[in-house]
N, C-alpha and C. Protein backbone atom coordinates (compact mmCIF):
# COMPACT_ATOMS: atom_id res chain seq x y z
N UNK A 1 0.83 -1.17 0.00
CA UNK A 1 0.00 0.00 0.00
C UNK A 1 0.88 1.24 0.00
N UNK A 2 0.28 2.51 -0.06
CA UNK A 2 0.92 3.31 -0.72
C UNK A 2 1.44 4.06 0.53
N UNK A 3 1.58 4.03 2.07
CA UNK A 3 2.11 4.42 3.34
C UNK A 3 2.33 3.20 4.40
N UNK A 4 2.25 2.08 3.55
CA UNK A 4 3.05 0.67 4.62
C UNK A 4 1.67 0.46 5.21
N UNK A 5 0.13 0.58 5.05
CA UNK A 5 -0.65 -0.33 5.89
C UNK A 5 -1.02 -1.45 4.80
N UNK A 6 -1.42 -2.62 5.22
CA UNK A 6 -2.09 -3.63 4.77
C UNK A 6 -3.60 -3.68 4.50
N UNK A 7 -3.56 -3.84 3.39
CA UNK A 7 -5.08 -4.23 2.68
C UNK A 7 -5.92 -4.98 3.29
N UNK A 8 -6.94 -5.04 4.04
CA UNK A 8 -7.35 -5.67 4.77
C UNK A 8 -9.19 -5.92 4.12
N UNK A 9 -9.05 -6.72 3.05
CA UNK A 9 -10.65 -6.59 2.21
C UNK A 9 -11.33 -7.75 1.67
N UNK A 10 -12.43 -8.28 1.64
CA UNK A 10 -12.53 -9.23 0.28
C UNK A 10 -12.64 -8.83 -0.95
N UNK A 11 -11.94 -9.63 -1.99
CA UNK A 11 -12.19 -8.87 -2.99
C UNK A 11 -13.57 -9.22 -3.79
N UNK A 12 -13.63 -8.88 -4.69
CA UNK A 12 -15.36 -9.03 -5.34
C UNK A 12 -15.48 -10.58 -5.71
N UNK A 13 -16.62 -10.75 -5.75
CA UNK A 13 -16.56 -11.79 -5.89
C UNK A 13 -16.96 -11.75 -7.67
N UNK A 14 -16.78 -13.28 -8.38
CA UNK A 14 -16.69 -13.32 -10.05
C UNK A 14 -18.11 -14.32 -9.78
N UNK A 15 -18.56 -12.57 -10.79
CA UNK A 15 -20.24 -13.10 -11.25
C UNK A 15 -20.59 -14.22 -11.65
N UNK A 16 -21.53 -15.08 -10.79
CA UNK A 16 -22.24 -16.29 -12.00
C UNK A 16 -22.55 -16.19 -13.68
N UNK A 17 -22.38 -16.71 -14.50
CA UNK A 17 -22.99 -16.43 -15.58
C UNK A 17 -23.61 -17.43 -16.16
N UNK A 18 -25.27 -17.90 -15.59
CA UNK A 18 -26.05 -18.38 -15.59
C UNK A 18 -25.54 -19.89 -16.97
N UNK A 19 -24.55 -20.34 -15.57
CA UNK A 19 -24.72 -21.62 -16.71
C UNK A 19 -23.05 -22.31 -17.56
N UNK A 20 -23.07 -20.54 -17.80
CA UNK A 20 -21.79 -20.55 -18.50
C UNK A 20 -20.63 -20.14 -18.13
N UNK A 21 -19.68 -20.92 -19.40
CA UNK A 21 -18.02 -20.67 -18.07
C UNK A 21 -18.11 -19.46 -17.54
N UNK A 22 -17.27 -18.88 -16.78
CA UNK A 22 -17.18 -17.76 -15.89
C UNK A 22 -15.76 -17.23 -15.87
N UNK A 23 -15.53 -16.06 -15.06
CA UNK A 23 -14.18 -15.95 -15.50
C UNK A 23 -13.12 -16.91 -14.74
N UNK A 24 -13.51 -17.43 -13.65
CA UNK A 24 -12.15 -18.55 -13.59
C UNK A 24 -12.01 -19.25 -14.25
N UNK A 25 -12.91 -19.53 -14.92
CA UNK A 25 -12.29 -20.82 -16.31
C UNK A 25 -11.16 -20.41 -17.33
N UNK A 26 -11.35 -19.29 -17.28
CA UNK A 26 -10.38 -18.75 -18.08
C UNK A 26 -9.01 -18.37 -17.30
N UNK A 27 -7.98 -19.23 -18.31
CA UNK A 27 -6.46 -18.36 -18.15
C UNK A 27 -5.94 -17.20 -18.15
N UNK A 28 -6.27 -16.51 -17.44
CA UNK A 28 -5.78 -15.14 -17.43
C UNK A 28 -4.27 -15.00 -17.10
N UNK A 29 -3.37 -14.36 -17.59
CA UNK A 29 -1.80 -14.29 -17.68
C UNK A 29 -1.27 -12.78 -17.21
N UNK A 30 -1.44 -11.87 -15.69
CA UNK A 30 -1.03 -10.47 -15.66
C UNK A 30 0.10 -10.46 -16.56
N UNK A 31 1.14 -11.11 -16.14
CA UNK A 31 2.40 -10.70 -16.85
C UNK A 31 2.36 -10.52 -18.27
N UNK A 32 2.13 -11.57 -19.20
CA UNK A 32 1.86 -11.76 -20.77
C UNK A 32 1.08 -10.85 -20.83
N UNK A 33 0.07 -10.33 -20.66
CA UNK A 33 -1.18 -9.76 -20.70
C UNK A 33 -2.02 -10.50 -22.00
N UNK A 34 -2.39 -11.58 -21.90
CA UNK A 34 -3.23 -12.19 -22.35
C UNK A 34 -4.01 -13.06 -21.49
N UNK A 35 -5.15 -14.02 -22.28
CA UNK A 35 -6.44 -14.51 -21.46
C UNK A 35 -6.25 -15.86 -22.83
N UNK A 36 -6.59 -16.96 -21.87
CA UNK A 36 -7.15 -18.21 -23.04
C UNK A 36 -8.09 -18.97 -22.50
N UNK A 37 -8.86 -18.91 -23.42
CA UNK A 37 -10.71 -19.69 -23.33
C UNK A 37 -10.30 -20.90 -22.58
N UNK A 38 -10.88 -22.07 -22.40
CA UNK A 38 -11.10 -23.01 -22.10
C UNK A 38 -10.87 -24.20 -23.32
N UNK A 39 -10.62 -23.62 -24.35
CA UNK A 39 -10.76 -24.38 -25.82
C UNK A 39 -9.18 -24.36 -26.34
N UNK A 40 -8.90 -22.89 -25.42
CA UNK A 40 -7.49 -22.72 -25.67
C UNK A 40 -6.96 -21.78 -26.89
N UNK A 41 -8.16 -20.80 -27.43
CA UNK A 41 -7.84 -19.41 -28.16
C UNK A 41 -7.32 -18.50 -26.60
N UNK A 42 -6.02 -17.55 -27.38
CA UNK A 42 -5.64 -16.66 -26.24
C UNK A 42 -5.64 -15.28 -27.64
N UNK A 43 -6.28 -14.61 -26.32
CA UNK A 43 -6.05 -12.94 -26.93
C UNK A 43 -5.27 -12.03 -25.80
N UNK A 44 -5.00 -10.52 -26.28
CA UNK A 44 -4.13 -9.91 -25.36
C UNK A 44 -5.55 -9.09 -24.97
N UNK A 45 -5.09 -9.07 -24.11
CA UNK A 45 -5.92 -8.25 -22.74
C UNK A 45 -5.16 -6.94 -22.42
N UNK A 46 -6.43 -6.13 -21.81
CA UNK A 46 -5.66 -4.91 -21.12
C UNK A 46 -6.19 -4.11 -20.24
N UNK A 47 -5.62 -3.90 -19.10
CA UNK A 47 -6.60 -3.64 -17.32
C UNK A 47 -7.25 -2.53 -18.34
N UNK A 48 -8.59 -2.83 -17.32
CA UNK A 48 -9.88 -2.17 -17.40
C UNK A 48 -10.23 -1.89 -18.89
N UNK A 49 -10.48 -2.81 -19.29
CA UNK A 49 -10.92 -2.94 -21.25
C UNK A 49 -11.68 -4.68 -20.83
N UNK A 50 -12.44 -4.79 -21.78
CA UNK A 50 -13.33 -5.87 -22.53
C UNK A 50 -12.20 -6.66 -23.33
N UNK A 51 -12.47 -7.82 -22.84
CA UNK A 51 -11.14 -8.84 -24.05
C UNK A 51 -12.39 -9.20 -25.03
N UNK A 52 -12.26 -9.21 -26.40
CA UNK A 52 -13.24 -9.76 -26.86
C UNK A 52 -12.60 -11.09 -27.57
N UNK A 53 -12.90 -12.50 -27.88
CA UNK A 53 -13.00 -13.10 -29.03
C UNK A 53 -13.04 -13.20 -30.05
N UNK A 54 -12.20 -13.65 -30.97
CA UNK A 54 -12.71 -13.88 -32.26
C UNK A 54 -14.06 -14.46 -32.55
N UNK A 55 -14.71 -14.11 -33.39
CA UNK A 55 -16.03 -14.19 -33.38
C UNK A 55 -15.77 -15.60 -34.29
N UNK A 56 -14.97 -15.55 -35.32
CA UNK A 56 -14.59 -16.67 -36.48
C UNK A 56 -14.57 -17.97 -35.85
N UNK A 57 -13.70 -17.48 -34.88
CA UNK A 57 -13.03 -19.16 -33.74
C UNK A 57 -14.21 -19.71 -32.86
N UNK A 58 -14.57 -18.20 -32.26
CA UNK A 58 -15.70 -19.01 -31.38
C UNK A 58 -16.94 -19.91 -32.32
N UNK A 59 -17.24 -19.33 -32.91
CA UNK A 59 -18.00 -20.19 -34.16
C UNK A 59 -18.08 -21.52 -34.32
N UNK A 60 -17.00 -21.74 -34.53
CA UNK A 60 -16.21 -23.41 -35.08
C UNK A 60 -16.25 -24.08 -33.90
N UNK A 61 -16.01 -23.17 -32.66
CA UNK A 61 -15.53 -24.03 -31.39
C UNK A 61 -16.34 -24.77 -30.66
N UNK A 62 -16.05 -26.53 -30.25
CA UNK A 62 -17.25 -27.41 -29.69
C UNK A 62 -17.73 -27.05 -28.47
N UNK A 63 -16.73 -26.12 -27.69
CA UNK A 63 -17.19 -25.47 -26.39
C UNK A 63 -18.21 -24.39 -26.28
N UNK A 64 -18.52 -23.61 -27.71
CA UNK A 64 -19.43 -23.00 -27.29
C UNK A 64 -20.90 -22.44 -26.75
N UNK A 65 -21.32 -23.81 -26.92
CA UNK A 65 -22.44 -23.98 -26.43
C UNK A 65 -22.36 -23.79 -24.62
N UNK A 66 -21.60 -24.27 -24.35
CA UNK A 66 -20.99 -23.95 -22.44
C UNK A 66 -20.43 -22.73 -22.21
N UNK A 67 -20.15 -21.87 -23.50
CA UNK A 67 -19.22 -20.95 -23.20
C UNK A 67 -19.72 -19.46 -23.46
N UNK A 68 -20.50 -19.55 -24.56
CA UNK A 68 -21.14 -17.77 -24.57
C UNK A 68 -23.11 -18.11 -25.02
N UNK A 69 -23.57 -17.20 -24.75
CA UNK A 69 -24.95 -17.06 -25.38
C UNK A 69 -25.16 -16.01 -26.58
N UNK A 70 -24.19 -15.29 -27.25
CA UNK A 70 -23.47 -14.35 -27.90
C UNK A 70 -24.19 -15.38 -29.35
N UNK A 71 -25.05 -14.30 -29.89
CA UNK A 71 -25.55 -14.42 -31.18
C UNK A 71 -24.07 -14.95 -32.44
N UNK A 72 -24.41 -15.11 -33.46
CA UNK A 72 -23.15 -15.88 -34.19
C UNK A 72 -22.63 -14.70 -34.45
N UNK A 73 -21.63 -14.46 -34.96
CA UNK A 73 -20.78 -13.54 -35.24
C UNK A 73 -20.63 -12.51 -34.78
N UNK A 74 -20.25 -13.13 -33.28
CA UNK A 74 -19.83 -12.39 -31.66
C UNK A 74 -19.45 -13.63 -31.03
N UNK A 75 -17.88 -12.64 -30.82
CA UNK A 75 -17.30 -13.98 -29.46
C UNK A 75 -17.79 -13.39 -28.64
N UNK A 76 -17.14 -14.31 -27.53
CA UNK A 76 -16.93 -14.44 -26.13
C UNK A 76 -16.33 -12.91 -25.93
N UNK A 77 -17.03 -12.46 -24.74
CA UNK A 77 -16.26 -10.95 -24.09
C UNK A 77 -15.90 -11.42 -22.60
N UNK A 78 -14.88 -10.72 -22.07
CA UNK A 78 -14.21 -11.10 -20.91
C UNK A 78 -14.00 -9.47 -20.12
N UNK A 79 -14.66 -9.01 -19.31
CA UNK A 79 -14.43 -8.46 -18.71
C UNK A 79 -13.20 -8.45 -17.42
N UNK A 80 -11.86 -7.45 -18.02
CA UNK A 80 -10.87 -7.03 -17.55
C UNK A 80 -10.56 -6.48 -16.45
N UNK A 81 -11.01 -5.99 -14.90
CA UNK A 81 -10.93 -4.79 -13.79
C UNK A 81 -9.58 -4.10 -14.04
N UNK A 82 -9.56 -2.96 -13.84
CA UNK A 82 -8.80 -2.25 -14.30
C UNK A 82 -7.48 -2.52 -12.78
N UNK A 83 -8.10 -2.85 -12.14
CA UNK A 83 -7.69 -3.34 -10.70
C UNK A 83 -7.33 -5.01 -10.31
N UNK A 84 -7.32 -5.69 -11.28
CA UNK A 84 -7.25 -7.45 -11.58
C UNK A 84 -5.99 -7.58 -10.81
N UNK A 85 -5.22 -7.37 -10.77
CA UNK A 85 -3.94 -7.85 -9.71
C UNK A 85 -4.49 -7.57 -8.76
N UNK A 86 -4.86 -6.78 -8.59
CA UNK A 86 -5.44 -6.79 -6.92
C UNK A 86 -6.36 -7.59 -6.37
N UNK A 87 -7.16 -7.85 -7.30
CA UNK A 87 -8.03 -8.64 -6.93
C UNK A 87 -8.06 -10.05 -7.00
N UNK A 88 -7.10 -10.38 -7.69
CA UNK A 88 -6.33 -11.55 -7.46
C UNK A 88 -5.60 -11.84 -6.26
N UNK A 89 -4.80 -11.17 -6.29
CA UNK A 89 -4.46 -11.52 -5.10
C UNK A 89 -4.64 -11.40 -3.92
N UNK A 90 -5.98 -10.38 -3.17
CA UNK A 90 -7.24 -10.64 -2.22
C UNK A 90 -8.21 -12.04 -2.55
N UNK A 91 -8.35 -12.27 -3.76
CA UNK A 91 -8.65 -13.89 -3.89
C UNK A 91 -7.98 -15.23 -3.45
N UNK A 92 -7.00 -14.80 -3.65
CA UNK A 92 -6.01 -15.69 -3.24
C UNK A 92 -5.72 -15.63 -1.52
N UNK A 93 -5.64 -14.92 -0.88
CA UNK A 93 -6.08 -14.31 0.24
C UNK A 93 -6.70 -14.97 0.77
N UNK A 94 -8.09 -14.74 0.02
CA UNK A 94 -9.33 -15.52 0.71
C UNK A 94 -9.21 -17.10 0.39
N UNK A 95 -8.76 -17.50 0.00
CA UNK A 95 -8.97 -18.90 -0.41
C UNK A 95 -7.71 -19.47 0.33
N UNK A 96 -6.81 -18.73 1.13
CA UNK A 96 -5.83 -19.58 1.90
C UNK A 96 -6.38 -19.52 3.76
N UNK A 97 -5.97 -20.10 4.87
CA UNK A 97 -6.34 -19.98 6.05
C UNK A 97 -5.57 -18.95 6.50
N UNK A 98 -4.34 -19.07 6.42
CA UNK A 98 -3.85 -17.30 7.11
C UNK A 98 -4.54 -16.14 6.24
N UNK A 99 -4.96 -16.30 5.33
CA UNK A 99 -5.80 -15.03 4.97
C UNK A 99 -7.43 -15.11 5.17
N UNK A 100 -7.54 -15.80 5.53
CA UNK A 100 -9.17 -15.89 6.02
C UNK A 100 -8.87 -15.39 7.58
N UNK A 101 -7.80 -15.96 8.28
CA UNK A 101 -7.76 -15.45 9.70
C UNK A 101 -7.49 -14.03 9.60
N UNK A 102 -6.43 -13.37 8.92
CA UNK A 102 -6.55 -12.15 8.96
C UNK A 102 -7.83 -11.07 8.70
N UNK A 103 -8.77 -12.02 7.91
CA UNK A 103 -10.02 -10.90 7.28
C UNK A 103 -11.47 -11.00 8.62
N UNK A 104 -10.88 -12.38 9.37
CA UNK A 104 -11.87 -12.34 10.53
C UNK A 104 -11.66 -11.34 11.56
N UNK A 105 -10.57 -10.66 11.52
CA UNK A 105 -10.54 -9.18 12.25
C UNK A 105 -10.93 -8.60 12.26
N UNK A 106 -11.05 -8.08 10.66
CA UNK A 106 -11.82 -7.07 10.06
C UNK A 106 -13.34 -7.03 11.04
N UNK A 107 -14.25 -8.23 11.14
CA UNK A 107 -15.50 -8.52 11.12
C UNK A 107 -15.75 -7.32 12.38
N UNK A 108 -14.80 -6.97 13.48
CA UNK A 108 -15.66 -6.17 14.86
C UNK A 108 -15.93 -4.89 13.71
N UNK A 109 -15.02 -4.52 13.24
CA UNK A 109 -14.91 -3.37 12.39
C UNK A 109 -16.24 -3.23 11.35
N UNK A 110 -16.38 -4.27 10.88
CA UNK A 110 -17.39 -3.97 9.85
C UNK A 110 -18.61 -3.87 10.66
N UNK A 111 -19.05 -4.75 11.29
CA UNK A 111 -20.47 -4.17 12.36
C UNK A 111 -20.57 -2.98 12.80
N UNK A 112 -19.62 -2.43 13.59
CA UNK A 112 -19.56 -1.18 13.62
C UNK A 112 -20.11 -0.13 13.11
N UNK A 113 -18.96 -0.86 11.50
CA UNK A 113 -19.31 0.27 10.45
C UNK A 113 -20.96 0.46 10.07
N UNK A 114 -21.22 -0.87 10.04
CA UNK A 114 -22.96 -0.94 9.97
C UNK A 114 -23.78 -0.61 10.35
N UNK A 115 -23.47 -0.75 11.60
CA UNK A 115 -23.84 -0.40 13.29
C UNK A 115 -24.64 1.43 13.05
N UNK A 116 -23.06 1.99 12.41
CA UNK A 116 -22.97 3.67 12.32
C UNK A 116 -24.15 4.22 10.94
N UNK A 117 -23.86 2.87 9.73
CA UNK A 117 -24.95 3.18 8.80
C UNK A 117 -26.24 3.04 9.30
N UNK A 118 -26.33 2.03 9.71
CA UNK A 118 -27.76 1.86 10.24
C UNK A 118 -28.21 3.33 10.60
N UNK A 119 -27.73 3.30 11.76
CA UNK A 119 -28.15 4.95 12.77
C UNK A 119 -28.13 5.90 11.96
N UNK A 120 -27.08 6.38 10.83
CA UNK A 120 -27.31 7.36 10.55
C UNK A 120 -28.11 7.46 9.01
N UNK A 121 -28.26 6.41 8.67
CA UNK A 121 -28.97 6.17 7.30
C UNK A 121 -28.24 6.35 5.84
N UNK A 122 -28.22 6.07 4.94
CA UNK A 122 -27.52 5.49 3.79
C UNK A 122 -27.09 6.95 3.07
N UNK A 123 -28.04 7.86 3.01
CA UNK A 123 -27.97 8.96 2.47
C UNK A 123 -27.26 10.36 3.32
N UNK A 124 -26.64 11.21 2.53
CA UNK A 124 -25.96 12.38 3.40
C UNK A 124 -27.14 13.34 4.18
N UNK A 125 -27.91 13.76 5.15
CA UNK A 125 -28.97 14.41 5.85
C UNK A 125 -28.63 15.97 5.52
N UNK A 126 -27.71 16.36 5.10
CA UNK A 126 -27.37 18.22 4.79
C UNK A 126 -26.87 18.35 3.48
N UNK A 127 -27.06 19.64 3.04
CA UNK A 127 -26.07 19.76 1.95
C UNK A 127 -24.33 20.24 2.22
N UNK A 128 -23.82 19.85 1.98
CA UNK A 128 -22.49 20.61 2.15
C UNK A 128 -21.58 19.29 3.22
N UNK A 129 -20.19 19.28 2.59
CA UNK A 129 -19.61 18.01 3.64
C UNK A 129 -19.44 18.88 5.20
N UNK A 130 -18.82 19.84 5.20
CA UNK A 130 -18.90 20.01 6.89
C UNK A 130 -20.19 19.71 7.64
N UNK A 131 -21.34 19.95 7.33
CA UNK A 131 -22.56 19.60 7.82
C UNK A 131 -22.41 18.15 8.28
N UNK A 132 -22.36 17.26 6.94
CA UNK A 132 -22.50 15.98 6.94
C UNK A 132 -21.10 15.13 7.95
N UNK A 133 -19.99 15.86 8.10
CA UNK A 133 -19.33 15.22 8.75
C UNK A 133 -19.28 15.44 10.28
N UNK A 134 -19.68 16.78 10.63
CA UNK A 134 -20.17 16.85 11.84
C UNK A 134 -21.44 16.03 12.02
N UNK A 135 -22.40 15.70 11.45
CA UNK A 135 -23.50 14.82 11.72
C UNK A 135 -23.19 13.20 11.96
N UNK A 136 -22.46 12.99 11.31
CA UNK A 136 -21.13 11.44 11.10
C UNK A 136 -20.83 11.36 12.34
N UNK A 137 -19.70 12.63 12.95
CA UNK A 137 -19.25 12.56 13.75
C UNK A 137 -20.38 12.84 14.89
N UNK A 138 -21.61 12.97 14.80
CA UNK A 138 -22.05 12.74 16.40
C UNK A 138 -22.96 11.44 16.62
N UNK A 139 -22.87 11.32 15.35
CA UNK A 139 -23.75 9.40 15.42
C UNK A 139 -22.86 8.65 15.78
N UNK A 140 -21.21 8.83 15.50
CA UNK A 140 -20.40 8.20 16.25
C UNK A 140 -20.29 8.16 17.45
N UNK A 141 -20.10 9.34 17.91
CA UNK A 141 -20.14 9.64 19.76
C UNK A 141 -21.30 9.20 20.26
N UNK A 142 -22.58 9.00 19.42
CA UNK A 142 -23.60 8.06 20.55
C UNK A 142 -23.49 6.87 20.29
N UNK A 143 -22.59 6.31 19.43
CA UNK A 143 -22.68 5.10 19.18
C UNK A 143 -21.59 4.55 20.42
N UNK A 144 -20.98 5.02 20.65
CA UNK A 144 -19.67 4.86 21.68
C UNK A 144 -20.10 4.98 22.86
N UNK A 145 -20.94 6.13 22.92
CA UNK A 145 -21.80 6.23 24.53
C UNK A 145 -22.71 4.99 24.74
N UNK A 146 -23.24 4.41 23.53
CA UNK A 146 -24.11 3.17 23.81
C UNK A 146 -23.16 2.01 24.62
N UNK A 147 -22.14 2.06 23.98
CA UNK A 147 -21.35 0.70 24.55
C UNK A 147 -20.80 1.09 25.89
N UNK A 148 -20.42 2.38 26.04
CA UNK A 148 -19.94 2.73 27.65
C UNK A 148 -20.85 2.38 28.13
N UNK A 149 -22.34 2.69 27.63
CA UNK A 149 -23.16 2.54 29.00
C UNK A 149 -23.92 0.68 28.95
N UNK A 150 -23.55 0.03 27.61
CA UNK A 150 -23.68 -1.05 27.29
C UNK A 150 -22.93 -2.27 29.08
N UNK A 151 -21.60 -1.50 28.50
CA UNK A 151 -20.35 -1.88 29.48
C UNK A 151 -20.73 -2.15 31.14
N UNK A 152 -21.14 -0.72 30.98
CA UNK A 152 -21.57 -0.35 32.71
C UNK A 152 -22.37 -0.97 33.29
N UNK A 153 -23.59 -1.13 32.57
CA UNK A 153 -24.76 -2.09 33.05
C UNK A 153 -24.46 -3.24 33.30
N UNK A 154 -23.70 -3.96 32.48
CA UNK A 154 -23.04 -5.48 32.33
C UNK A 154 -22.01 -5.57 33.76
């Protein structure tokens, strides 16, 4: 990170696509910057752009019936995040046990954070950010007074 703290997130998760391959099926290559189907056509890719297919190949290809719903003469499109290393490797993250233990930390934090949406509601209540962050900041301070006095009672 860009001042030495650690990323502490899940990353998104990769959309179902009702049926059909998805993007883990596909070889994606950061370094090369290319992607190869499942059939084994590779095109070059490039963060935050659409990889598209040859429309010619996908055609011919016995996989495509599993692989796109894309009228004939349209491949396969592969959506790129302009952010894909990263999110790779918060995937990877999540899919090992020291990185699942680290993201169960997170969890007091995120209630919290919820905790604070809830109370103060989804939308900004003033116009103008000083308004809104003094309003932030006093849904916080009762949120804190709840647990002092949460504490006390207990």
């Amino acid at each position: 990170m860009a001042q030495g703290a650690e990323l502490m997130s899940k990353a998104r998760g990769i959309a179902a696509n009702d049926g059909y391959f998805d993007k883990s099926d596909f070889k994606i290559d950061l370094r090369a910057k290319t992607a190869t189907c499942p059939a084994g056509q590779s095109i070059p890719i490039t963060l935050g752009q659409v990889a598209r297919f040859n429309p010619e190949k996908c055609a011919a290809c016995p996989l495509r019936i599993i692989c796109t719903s894309a009228a004939l003469g349209h491949g396969r499109t592969l959506s790129i995040a302009a952010d894909e290393p990263l999110q790779r490797r918060l995937r990877n993250l999540s899919a090992s046990r020291s990185g699942r233990a680290s993201q169960r930390q997170r969890v007091t934090i995120e209630h919290r954070l919820a905790h604070h949406a809830q109370k103060q509601g989804r939308f900004a209540r003033y116009l103008g950010l000083r308004k809104n962050l003094l309003d932030s900041r006093r849904h916080a301070a009762i949120l804190n007074l709840e647990v002092l006095h949460a504490r006390r009672a207990a």
